[in-house]
Protein backbone atom coordinates (compact mmCIF):
# COMPACT_ATOMS: atom_id res chain seq x y z
CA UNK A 1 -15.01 41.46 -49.19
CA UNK A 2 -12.05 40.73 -52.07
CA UNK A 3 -14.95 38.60 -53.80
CA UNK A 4 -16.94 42.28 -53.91
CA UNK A 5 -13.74 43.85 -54.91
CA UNK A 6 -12.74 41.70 -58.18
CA UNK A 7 -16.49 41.93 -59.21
CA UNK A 8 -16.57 45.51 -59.02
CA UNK A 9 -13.09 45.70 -61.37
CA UNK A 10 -14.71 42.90 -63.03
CA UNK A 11 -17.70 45.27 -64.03
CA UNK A 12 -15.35 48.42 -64.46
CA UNK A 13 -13.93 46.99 -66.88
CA UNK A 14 -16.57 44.85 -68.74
CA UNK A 15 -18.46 48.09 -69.27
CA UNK A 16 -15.95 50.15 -71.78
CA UNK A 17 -15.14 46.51 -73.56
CA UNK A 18 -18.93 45.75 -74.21
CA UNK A 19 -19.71 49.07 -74.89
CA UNK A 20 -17.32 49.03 -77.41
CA UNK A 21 -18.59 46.30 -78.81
CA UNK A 22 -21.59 48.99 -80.45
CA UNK A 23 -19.03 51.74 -81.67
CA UNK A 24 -17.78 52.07 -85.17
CA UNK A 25 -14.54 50.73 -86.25
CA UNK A 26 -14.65 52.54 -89.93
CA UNK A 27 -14.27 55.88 -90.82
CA UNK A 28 -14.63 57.71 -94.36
CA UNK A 29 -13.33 61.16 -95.08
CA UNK A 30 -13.66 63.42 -98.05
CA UNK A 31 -12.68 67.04 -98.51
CA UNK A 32 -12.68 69.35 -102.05
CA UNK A 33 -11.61 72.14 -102.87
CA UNK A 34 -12.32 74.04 -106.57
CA UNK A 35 -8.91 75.29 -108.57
CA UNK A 36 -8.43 77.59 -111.08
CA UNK A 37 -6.60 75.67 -113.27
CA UNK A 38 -7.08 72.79 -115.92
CA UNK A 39 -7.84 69.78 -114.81
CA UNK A 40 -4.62 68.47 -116.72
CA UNK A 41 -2.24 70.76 -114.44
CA UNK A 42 -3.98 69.84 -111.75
CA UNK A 43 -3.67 66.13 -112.71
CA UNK A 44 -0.11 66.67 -113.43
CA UNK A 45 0.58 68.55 -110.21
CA UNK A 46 -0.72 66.17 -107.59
CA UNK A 47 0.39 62.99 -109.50
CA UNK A 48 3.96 63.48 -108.02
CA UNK A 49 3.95 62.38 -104.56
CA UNK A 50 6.85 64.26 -103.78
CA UNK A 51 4.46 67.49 -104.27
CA UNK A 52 2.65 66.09 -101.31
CA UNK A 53 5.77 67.82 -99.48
CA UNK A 54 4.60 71.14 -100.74
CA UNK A 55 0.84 71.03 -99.69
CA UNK A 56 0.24 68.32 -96.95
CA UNK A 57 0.17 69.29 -93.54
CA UNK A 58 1.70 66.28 -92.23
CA UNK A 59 4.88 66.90 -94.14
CA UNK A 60 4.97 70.41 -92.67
CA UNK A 61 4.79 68.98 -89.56
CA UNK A 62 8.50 68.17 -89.04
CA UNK A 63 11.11 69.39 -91.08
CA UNK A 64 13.39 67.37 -90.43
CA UNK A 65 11.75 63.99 -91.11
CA UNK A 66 13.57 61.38 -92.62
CA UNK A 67 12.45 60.53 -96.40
CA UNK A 68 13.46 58.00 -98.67
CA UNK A 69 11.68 56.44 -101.89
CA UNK A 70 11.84 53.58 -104.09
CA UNK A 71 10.40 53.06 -107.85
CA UNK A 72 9.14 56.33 -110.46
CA UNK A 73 7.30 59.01 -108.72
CA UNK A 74 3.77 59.77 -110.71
CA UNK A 75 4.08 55.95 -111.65
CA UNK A 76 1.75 52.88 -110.15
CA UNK A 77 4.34 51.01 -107.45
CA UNK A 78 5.81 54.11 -106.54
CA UNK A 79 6.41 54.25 -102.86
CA UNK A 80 7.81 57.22 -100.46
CA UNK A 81 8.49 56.44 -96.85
CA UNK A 82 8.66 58.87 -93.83
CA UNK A 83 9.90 58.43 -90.54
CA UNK A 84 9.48 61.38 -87.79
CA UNK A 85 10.17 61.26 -83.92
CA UNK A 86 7.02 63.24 -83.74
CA UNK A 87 4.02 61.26 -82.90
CA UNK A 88 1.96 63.17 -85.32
CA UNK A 89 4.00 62.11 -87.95
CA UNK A 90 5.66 58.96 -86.84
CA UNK A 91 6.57 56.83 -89.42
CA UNK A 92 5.08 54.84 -92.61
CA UNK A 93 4.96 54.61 -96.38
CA UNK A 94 2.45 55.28 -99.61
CA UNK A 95 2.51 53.38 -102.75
CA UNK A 96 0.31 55.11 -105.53
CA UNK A 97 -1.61 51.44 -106.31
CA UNK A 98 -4.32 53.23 -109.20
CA UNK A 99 -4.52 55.72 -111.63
CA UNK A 100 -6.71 56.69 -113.99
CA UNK A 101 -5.43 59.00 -116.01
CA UNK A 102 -6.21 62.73 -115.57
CA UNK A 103 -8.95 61.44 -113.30
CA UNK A 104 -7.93 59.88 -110.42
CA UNK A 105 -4.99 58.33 -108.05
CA UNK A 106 -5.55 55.82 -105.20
CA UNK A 107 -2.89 55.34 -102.93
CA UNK A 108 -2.03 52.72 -100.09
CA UNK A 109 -0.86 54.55 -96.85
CA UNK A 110 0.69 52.01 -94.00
CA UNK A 111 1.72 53.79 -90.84
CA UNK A 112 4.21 51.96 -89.07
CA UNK A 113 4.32 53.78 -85.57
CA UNK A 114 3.09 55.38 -83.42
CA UNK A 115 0.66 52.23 -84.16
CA UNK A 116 0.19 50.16 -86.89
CA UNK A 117 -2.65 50.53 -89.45
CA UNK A 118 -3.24 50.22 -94.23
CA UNK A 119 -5.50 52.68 -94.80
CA UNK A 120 -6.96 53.47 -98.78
CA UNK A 121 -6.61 56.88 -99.80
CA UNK A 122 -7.51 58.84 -103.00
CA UNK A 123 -7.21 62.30 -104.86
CA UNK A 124 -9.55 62.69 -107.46
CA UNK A 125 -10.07 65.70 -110.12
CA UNK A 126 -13.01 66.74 -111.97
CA UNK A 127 -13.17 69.60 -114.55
CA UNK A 128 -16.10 72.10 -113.18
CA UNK A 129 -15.32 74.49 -116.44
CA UNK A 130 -11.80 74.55 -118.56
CA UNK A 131 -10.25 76.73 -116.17
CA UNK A 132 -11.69 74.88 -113.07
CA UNK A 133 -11.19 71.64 -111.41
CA UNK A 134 -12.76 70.19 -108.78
CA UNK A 135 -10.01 68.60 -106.53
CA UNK A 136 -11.63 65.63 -103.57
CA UNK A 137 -8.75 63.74 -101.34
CA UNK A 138 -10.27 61.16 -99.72
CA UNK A 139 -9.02 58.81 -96.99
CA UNK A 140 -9.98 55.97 -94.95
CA UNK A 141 -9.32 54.26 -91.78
CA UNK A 142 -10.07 51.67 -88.95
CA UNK A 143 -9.93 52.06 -85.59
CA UNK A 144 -9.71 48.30 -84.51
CA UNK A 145 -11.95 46.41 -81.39
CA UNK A 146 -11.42 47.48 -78.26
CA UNK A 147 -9.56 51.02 -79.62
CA UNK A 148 -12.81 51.70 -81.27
CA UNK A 149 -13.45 52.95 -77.84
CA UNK A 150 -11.54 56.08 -78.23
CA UNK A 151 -14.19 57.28 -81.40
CA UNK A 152 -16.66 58.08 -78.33
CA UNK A 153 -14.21 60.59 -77.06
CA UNK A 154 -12.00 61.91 -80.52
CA UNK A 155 -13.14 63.03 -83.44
CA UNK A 156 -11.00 61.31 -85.81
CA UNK A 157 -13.30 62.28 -88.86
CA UNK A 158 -13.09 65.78 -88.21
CA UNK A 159 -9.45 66.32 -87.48
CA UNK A 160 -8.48 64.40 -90.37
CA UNK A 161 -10.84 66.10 -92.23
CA UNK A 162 -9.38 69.43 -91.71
CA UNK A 163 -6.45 68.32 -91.73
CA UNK A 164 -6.86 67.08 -95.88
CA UNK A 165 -8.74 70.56 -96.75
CA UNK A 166 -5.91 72.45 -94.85
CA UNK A 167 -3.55 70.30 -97.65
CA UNK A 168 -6.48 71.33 -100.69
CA UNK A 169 -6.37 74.66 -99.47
CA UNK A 170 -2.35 74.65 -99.65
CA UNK A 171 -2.61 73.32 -103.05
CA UNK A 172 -4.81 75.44 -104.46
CA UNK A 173 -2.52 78.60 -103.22
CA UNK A 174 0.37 76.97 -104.65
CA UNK A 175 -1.14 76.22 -108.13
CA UNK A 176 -3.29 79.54 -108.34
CA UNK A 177 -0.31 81.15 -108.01
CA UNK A 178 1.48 82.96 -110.98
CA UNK A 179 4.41 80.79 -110.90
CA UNK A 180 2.29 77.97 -111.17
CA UNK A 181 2.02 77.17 -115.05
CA UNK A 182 5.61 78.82 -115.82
């Protein structure tokens, strides 16, 4: 009988470690959103990541998160850190590692807790007309072996996903605004 037993928890929980096994461990997110404004404001806006504060959602999240930052913001090697007791938040740092001027900033994002994980991320802008740019904020991650498992039952694309256009849409509002080239 305890022979039947230990293969039966044997097989309960082979199954959810071979199965994944076959799941995904990368995800890829992209979200744009078109602004009327130059693409040098634009460029100039979202360089800063201390303007992240204005327009991400995470740094609405909780106000009273802990912030602290080393090197010169809108510069390559500039780093801000965060630390939140809210597990949506948690704690972790960004470096800006890229940019290419007026065109594009890539960024290194390493979350500390409430797990560990590096993930690339990116804002890009593209001038649609003079008065329009097309604004993408990409971001990547990996869900390591056996976590994966958890991508059969979230939708980590998606709420990240709306998460970044929720932070394009913020941005846009704040630099459509009349204020915004004053």
């Amino acid at each position: 009988m305890l022979k039947k037993l230990l293969l039966v928890i044997g097989v309960l929980v082979a199954i959810p470690l071979i199965t994944a096994l076959f799941i995904k461990q990368d995800y890829k997110v992209d979200t744009t959103v078109v602004i009327k404004q130059p693409k040098e404001v634009v460029f100039d806006y979202i360089r800063f990541l201390s303007n992240q504060d204005n327009y991400s959602v995470w740094a609405s999240m909780d106000p009273n998160m802990q912030k602290s930052s080393r090197g010169i913001d809108g510069t390559v090697g500039f780093v801000s850190s965060w630390h939140s007791d809210n597990p949506d938040v948690g704690t972790g740092e960004q470096e800006i590692k890229a940019i290419v001027e007026a065109q594009r900033i890539d960024y290194e994002l390493r979350f500390m807790a409430p797990f560990a994980a590096t993930s690339p991320a990116y804002m890009q802008t593209e001038a649609i007309s003079p008065e329009q740019t097309r604004v993408t904020w990409g971001f990547e991650g990996h869900v390591p072996y056996p976590m994966n498992l958890m991508l059969l039952f979230m939708d980590v694309e998606n709420v990240i996903a709306t998460d970044l256009q929720q932070g394009l849409d913020n941005l846009r509002l704040i630099l459509e605004s009349p204020t915004a080239t004053e």
